[in-house]
C-alpha atoms as a PDB file:
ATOM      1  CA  UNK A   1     109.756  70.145  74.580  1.00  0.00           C
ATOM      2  CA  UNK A   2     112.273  71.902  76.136  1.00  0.00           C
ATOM      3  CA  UNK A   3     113.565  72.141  79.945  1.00  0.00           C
ATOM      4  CA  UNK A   4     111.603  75.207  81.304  1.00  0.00           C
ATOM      5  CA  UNK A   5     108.368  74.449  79.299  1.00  0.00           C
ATOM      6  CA  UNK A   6     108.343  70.592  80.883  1.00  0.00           C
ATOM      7  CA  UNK A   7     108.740  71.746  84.596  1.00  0.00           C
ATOM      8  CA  UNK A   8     105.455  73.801  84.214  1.00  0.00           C
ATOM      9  CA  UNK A   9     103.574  70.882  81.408  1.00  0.00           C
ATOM     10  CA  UNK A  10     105.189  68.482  83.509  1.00  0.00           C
ATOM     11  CA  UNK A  11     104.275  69.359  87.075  1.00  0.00           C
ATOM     12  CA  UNK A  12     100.616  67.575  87.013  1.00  0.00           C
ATOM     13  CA  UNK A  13     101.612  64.431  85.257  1.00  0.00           C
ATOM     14  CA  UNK A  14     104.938  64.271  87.481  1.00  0.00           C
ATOM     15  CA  UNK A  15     102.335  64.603  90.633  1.00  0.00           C
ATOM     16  CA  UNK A  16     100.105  61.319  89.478  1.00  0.00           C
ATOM     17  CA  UNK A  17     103.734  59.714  89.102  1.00  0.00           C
ATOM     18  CA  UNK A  18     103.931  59.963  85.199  1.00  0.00           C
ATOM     19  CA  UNK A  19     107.594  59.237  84.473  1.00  0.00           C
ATOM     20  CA  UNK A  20     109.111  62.679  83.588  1.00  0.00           C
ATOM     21  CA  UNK A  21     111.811  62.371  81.023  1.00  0.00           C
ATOM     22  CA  UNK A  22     114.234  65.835  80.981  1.00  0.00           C
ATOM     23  CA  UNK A  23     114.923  67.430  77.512  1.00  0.00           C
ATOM     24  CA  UNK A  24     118.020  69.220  76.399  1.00  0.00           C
ATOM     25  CA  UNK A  25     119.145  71.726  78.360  1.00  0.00           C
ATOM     26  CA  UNK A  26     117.671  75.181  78.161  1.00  0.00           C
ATOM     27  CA  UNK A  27     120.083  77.353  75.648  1.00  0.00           C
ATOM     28  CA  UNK A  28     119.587  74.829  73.497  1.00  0.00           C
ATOM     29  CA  UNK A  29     119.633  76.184  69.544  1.00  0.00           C
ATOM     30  CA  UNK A  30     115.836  76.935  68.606  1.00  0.00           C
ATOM     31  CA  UNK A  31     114.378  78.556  65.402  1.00  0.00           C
ATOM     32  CA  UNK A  32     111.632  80.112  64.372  1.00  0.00           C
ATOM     33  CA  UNK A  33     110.464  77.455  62.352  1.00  0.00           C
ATOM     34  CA  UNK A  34     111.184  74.793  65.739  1.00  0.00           C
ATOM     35  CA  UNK A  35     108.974  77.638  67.393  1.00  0.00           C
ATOM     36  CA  UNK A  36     106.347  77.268  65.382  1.00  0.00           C
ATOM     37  CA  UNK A  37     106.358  73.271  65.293  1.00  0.00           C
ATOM     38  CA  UNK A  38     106.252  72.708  69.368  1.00  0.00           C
ATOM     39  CA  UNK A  39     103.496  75.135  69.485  1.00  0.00           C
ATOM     40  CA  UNK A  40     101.713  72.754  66.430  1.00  0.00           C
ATOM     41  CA  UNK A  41     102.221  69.948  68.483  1.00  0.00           C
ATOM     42  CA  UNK A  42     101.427  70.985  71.839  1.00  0.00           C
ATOM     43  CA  UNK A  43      97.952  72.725  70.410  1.00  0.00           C
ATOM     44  CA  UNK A  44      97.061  68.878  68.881  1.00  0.00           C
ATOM     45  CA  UNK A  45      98.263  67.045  71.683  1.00  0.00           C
ATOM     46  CA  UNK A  46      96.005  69.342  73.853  1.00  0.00           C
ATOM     47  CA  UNK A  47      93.047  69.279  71.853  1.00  0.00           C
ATOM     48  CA  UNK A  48      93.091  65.387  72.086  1.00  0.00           C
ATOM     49  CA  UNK A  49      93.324  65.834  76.176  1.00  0.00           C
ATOM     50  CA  UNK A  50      90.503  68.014  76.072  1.00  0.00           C
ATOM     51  CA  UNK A  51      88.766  65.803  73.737  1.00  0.00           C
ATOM     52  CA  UNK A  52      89.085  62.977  76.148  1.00  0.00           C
ATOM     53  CA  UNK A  53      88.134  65.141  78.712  1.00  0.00           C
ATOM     54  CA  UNK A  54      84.733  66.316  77.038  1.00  0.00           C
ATOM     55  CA  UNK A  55      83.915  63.032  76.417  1.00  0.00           C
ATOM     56  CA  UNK A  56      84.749  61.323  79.807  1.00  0.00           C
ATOM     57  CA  UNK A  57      81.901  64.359  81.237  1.00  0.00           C
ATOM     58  CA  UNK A  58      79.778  63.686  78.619  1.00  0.00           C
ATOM     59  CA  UNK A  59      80.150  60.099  79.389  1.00  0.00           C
ATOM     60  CA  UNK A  60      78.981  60.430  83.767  1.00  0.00           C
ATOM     61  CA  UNK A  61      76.194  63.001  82.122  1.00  0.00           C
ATOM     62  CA  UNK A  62      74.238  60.237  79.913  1.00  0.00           C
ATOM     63  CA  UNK A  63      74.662  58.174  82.675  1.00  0.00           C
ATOM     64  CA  UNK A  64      72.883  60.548  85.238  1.00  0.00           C
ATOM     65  CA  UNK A  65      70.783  61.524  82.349  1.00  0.00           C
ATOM     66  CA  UNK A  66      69.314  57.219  81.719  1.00  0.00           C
ATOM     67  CA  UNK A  67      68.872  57.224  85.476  1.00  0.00           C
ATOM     68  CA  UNK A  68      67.126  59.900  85.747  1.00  0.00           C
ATOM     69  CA  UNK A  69      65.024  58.722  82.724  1.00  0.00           C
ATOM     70  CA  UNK A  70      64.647  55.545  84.361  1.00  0.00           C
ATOM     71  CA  UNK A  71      63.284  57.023  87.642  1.00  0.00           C
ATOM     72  CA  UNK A  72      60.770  59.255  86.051  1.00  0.00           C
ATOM     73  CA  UNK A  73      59.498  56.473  83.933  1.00  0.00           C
ATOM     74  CA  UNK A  74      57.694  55.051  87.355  1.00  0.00           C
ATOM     75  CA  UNK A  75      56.500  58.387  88.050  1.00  0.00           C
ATOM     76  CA  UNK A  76      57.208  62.029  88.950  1.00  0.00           C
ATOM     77  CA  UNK A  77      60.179  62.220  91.361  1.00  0.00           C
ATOM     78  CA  UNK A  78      60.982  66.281  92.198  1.00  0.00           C
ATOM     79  CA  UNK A  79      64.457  64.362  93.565  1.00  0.00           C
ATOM     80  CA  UNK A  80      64.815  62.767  90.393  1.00  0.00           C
ATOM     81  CA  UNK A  81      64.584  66.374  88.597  1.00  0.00           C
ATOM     82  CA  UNK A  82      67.452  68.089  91.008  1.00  0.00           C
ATOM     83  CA  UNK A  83      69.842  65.211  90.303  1.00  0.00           C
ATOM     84  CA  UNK A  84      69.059  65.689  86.615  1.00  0.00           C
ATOM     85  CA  UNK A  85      69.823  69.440  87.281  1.00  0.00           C
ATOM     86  CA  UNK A  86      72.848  68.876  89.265  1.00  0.00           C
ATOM     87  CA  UNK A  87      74.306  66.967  86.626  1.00  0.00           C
ATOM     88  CA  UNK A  88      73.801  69.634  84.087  1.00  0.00           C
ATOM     89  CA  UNK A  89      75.492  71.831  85.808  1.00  0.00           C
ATOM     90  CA  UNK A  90      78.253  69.726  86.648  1.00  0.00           C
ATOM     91  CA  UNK A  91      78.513  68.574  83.244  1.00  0.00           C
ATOM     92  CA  UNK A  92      78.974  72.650  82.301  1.00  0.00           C
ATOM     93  CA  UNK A  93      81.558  73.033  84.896  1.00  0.00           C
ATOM     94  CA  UNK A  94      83.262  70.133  83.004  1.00  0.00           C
ATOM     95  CA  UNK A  95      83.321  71.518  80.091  1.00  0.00           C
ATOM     96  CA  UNK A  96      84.459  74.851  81.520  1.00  0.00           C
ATOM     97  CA  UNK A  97      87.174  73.392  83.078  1.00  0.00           C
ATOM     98  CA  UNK A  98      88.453  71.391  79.919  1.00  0.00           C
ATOM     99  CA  UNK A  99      88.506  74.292  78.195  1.00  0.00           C
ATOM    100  CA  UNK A 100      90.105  76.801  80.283  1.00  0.00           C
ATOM    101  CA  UNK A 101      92.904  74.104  81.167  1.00  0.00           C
ATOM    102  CA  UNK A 102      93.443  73.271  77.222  1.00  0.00           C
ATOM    103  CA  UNK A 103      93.454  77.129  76.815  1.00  0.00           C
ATOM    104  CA  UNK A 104      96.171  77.969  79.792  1.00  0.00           C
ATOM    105  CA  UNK A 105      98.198  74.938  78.948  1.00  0.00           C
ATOM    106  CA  UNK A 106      98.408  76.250  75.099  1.00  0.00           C
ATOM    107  CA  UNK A 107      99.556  79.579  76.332  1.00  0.00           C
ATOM    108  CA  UNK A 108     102.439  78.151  78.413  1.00  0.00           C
ATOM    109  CA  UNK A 109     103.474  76.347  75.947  1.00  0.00           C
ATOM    110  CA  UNK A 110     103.763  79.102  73.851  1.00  0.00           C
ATOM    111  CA  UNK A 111     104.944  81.806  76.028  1.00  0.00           C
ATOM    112  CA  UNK A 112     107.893  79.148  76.785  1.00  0.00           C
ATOM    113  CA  UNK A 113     108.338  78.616  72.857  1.00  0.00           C
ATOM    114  CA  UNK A 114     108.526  82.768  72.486  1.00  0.00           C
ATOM    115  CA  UNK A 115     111.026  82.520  75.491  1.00  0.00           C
ATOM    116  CA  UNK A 116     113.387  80.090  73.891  1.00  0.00           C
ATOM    117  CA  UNK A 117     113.340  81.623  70.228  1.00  0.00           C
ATOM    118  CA  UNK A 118     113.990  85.003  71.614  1.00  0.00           C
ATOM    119  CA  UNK A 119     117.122  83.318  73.694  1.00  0.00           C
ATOM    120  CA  UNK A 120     118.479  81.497  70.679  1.00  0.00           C
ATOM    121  CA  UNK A 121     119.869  84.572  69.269  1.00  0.00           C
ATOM    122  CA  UNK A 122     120.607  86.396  72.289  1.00  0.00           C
ATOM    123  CA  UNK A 123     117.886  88.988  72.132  1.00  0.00           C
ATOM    124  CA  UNK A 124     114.138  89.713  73.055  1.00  0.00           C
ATOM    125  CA  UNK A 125     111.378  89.531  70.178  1.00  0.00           C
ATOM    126  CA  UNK A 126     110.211  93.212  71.635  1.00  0.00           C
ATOM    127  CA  UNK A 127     107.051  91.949  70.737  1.00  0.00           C
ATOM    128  CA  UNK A 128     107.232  91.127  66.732  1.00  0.00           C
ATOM    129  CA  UNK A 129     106.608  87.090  66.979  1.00  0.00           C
ATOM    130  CA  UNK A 130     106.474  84.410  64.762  1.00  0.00           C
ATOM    131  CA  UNK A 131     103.861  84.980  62.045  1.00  0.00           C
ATOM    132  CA  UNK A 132     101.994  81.697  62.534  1.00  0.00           C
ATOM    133  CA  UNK A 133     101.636  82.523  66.323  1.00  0.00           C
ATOM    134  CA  UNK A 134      98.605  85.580  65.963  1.00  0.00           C
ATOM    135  CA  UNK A 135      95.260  84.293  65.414  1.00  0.00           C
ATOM    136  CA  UNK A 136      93.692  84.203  61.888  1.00  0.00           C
ATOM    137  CA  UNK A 137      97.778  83.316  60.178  1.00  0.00           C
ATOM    138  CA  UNK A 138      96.298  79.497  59.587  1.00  0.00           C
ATOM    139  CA  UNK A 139      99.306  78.742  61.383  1.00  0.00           C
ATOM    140  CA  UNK A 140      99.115  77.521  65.620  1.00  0.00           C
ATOM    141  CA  UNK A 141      96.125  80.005  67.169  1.00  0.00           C
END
């Protein structure tokens, strides 16, 4: 990772007081094909956060969901059906959230990759980027 990408990636884990390591300094020689491998990496390492995420909600929801089970077994409880409820939605806005954050996080990382490449060899990319950055090149989206 490089400097400007890790002081926005690096803000939430440096807040829980996850050690934050600096990387070279920004100006630091990047190519295409470094481009393209960050942005590989960051998109797995993401999808195994938002993995753990998912199944951390998914977790609290079967939880709710045997309780709930457990409570209607003895007989109808309308409180019993709201909690169920609540936890539905709660496991949605889970989910939700996961996603969006995996999402946002992936385009950071990017945008910062697209910044560094395009100050590598002193110019802007004027929009023509790295083939394996659009969606449907098999390469990162």
């Amino acid at each position: 990772m490089r400097l400007g990408r890790q002081l926005v990636l690096g803000l939430v884990p440096a807040l829980f007081g996850v050690v934050f390591v600096a990387s070279p300094p920004a100006g630091a020689q990047i190519t295409e094909a470094d481009a393209v491998k960050e942005l590989k990496q960051e998109s797995k390492d993401l999808l195994k956060l938002q993995a753990g995420e998912i199944k951390g909600a998914r977790t609290t929801w079967l939880a709710n969901f045997n309780a709930v089970q457990s409570e209607l077994k003895q007989g109808y409880d309308a409180g019993a059906i709201g909690t169920l409820f609540n936890g539905l939605d709660e496991l949605q806005i889970d989910l939700w959230n996961a996603s969006v954050s995996a999402l946002s996080s992936l385009q950071t990382a990017g945008f910062f990759s697209l910044i560094e490449l395009g100050e590598a060899d002193g110019t802007t990319l004027a929009g023509i980027y790295p083939m394996d950055f659009y969606m449907g090149s098999g390469g990162t989206a």
